[in-house]
N, C-alpha and C. Protein backbone atom coordinates (compact mmCIF):
# COMPACT_ATOMS: atom_id res chain seq x y z
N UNK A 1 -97.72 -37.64 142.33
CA UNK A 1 -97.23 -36.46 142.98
C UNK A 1 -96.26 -36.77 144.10
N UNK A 2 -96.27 -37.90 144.95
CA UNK A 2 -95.86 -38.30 145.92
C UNK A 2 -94.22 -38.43 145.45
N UNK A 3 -94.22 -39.48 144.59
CA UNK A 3 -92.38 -39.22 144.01
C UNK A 3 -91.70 -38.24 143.33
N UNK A 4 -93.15 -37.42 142.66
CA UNK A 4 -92.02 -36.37 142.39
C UNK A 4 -91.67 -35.18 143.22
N UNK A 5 -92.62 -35.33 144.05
CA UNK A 5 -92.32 -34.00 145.71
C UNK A 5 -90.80 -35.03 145.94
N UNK A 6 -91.38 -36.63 146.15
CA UNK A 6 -89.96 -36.98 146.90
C UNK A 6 -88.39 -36.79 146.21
N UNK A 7 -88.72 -37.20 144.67
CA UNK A 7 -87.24 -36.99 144.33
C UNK A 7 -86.75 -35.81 143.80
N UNK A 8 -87.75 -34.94 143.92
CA UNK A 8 -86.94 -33.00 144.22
C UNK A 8 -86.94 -32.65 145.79
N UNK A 9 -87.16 -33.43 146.64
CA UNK A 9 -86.59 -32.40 147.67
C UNK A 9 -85.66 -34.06 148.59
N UNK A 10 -84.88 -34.30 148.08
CA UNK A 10 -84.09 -34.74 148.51
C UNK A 10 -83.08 -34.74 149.15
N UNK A 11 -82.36 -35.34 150.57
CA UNK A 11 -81.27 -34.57 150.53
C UNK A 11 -79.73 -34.90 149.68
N UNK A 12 -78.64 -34.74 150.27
CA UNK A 12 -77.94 -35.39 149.03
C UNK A 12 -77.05 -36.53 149.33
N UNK A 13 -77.74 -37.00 151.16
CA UNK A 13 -77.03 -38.28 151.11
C UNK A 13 -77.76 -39.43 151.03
N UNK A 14 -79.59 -39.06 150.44
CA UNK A 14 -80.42 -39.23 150.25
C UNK A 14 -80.27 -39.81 148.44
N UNK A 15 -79.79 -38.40 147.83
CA UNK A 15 -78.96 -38.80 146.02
C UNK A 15 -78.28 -39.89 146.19
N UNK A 16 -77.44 -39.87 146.89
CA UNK A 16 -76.04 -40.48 146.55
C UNK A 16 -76.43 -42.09 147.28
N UNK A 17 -77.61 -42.09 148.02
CA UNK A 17 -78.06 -43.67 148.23
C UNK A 17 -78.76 -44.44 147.07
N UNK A 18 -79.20 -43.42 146.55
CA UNK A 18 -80.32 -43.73 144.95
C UNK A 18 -79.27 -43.98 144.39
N UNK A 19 -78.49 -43.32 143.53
CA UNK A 19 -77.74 -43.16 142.43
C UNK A 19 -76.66 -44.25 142.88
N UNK A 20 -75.78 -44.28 144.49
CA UNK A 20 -74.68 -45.11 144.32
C UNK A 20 -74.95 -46.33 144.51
N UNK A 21 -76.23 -46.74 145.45
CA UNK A 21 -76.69 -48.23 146.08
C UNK A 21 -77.85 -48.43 145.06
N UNK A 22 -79.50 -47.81 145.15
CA UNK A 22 -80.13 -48.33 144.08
C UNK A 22 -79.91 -48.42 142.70
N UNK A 23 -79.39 -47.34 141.66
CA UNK A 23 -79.33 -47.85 140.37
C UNK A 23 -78.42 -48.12 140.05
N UNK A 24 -77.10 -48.29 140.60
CA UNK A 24 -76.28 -49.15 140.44
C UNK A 24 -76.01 -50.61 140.49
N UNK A 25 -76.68 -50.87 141.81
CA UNK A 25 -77.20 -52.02 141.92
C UNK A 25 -77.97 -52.65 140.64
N UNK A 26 -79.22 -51.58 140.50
CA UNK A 26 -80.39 -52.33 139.58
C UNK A 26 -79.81 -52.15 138.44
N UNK A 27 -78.96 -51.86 137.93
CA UNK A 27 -78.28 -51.31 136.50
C UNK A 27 -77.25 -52.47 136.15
N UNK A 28 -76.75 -52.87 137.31
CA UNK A 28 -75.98 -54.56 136.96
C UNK A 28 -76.73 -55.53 136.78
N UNK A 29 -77.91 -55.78 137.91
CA UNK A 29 -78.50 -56.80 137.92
C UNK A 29 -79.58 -56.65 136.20
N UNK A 30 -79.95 -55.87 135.85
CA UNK A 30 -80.56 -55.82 134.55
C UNK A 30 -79.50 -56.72 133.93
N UNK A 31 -78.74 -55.71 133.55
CA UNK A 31 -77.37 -56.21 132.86
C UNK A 31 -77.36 -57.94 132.64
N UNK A 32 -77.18 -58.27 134.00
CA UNK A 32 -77.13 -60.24 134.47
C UNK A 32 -78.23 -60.63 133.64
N UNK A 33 -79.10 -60.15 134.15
CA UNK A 33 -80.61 -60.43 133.70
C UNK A 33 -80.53 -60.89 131.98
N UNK A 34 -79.97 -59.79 131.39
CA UNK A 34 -80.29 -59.97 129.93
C UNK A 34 -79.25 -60.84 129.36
N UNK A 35 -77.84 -61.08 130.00
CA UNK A 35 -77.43 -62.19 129.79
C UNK A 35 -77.28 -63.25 130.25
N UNK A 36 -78.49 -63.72 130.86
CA UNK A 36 -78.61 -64.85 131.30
C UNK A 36 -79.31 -66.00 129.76
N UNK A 37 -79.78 -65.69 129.04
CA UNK A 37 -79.86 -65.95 127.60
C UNK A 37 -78.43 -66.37 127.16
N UNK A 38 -77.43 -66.26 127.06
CA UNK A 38 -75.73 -66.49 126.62
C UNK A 38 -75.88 -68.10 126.73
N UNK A 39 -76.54 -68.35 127.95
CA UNK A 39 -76.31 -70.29 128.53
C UNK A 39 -77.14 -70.67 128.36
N UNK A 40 -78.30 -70.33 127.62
CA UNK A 40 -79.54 -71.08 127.68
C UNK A 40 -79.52 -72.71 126.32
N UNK A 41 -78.94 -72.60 125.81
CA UNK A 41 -78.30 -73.79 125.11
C UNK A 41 -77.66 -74.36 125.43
N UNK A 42 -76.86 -74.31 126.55
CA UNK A 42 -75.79 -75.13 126.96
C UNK A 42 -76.39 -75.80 128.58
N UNK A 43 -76.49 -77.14 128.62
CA UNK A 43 -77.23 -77.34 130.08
C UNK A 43 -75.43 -78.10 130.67
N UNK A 44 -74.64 -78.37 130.46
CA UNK A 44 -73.48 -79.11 130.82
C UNK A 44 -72.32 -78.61 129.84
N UNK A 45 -71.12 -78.36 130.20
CA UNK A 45 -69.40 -78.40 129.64
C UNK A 45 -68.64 -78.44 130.36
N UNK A 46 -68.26 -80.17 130.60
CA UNK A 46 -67.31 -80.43 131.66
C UNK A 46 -67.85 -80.06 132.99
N UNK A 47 -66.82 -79.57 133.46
CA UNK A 47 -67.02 -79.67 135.38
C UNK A 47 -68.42 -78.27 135.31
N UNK A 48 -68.62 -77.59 134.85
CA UNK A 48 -69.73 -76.40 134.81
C UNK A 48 -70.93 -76.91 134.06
N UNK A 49 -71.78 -76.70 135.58
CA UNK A 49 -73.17 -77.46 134.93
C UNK A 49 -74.09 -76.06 134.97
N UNK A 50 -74.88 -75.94 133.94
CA UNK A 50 -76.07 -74.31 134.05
C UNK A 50 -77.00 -74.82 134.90
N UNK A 51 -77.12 -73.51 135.65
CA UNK A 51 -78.11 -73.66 137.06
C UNK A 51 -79.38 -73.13 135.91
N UNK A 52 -80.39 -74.46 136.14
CA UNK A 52 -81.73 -73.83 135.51
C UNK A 52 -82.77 -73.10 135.97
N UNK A 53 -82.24 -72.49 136.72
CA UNK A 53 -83.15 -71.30 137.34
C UNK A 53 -82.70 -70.31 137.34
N UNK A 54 -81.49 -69.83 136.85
CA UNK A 54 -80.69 -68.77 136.88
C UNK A 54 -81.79 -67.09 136.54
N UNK A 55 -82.40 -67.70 135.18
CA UNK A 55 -82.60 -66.30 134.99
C UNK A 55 -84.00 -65.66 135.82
N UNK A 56 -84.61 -66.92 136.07
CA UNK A 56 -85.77 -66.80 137.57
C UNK A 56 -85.09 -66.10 138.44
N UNK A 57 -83.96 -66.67 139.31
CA UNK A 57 -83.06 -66.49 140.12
C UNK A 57 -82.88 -64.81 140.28
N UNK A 58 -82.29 -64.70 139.03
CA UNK A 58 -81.71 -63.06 138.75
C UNK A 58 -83.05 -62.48 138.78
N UNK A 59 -83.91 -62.60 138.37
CA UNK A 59 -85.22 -61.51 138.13
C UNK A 59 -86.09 -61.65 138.97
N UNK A 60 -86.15 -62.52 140.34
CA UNK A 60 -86.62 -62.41 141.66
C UNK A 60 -85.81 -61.15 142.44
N UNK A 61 -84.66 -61.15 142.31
CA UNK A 61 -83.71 -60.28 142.97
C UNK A 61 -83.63 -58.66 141.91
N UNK A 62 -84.07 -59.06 141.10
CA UNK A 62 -84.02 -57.74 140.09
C UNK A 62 -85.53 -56.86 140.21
N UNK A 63 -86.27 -57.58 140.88
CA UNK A 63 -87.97 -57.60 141.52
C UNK A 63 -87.50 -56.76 142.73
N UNK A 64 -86.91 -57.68 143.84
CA UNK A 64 -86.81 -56.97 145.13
C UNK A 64 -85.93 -56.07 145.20
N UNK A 65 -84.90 -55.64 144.41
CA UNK A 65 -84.33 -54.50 144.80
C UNK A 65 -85.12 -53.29 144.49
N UNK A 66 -85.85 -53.44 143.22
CA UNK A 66 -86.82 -52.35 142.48
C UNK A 66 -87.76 -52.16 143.67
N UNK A 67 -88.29 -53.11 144.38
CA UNK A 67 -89.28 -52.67 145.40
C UNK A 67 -88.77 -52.18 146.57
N UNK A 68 -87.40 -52.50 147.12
CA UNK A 68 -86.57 -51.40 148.01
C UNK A 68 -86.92 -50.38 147.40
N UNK A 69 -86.60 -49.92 146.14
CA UNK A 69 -86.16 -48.82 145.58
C UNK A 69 -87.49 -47.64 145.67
N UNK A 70 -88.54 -48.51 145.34
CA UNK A 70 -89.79 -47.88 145.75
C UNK A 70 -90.38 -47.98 147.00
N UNK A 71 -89.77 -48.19 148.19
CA UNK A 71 -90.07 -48.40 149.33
C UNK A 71 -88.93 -47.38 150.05
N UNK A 72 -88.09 -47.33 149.81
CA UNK A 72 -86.99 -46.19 150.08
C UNK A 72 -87.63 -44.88 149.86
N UNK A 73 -88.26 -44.44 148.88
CA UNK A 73 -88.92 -43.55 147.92
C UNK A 73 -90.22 -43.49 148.41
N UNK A 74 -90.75 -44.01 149.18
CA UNK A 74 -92.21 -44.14 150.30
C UNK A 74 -93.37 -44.21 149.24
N UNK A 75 -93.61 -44.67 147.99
CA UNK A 75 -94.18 -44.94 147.22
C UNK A 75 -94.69 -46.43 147.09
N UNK A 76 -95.75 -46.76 146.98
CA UNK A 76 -96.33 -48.23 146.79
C UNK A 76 -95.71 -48.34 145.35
N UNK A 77 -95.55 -49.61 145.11
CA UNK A 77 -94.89 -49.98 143.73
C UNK A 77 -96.29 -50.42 142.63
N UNK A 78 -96.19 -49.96 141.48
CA UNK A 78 -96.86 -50.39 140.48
C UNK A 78 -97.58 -51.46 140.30
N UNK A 79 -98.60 -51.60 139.64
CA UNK A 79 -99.25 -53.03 139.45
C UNK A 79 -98.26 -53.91 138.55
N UNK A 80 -97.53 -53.45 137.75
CA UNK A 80 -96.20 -54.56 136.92
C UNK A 80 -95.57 -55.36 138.21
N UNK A 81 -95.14 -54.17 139.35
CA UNK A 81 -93.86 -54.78 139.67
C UNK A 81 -94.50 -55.85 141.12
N UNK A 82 -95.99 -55.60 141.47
CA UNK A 82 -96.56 -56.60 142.29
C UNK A 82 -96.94 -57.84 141.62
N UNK A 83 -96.94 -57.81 140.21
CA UNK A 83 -97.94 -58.73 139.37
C UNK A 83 -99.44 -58.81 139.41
N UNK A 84 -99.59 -57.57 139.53
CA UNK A 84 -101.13 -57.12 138.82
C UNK A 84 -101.01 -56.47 137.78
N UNK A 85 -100.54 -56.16 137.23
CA UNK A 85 -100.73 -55.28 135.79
C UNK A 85 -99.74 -55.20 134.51
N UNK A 86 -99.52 -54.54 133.85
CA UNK A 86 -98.56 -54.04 132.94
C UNK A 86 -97.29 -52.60 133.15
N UNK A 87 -98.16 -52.21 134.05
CA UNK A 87 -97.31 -50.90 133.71
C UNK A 87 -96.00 -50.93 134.82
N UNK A 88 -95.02 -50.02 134.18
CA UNK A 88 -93.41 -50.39 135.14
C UNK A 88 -93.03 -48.91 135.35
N UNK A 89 -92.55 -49.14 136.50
CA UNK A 89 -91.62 -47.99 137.28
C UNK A 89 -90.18 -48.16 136.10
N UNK A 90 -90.09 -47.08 135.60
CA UNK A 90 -88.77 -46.74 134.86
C UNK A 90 -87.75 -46.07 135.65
N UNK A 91 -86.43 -46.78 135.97
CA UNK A 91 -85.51 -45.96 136.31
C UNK A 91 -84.07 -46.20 135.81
């Protein structure tokens, strides 16, 4: 009940922080996320060496923006997105 009181009475520079800073943000970094798979065969070519932590890397940061996002939103975040559970905040 708590997020959905919050994201209907919003104001709209309140919208435009969600929509232009959080899922924009989280909507690239997914993006990174899923192609970080592209290099996973390739560890060296020439002067470009693959950082092997990359897709850790990206999905630590694809973690903490989601928990801004639910912390902006005054909502405790899910047991998925603490690592207790399965279930995920969809946005």
């Amino acid at each position: 009940g708590t997020l959905e009181f919050r994201m209907t009475n919003m104001s709209a520079t309140e919208e435009t922080t969600v929509t232009g800073t959080y899922l924009a943000n989280l909507s690239t970094l997914e993006t990174a996320l899923m192609g970080t798979s592209a290099n996973l065969d390739t560890a060296k070519a020439g002067v470009w060496e693959h950082n092997a932590d990359e897709h850790k890397d990206r999905e630590r940061l694809y973690r903490y923006w989601r928990l801004q996002l639910c912390d902006f939103f005054g909502v405790p975040p899910g047991p998925k997105l603490t690592g207790q559970g399965n279930i995920e905040l969809v946005v």
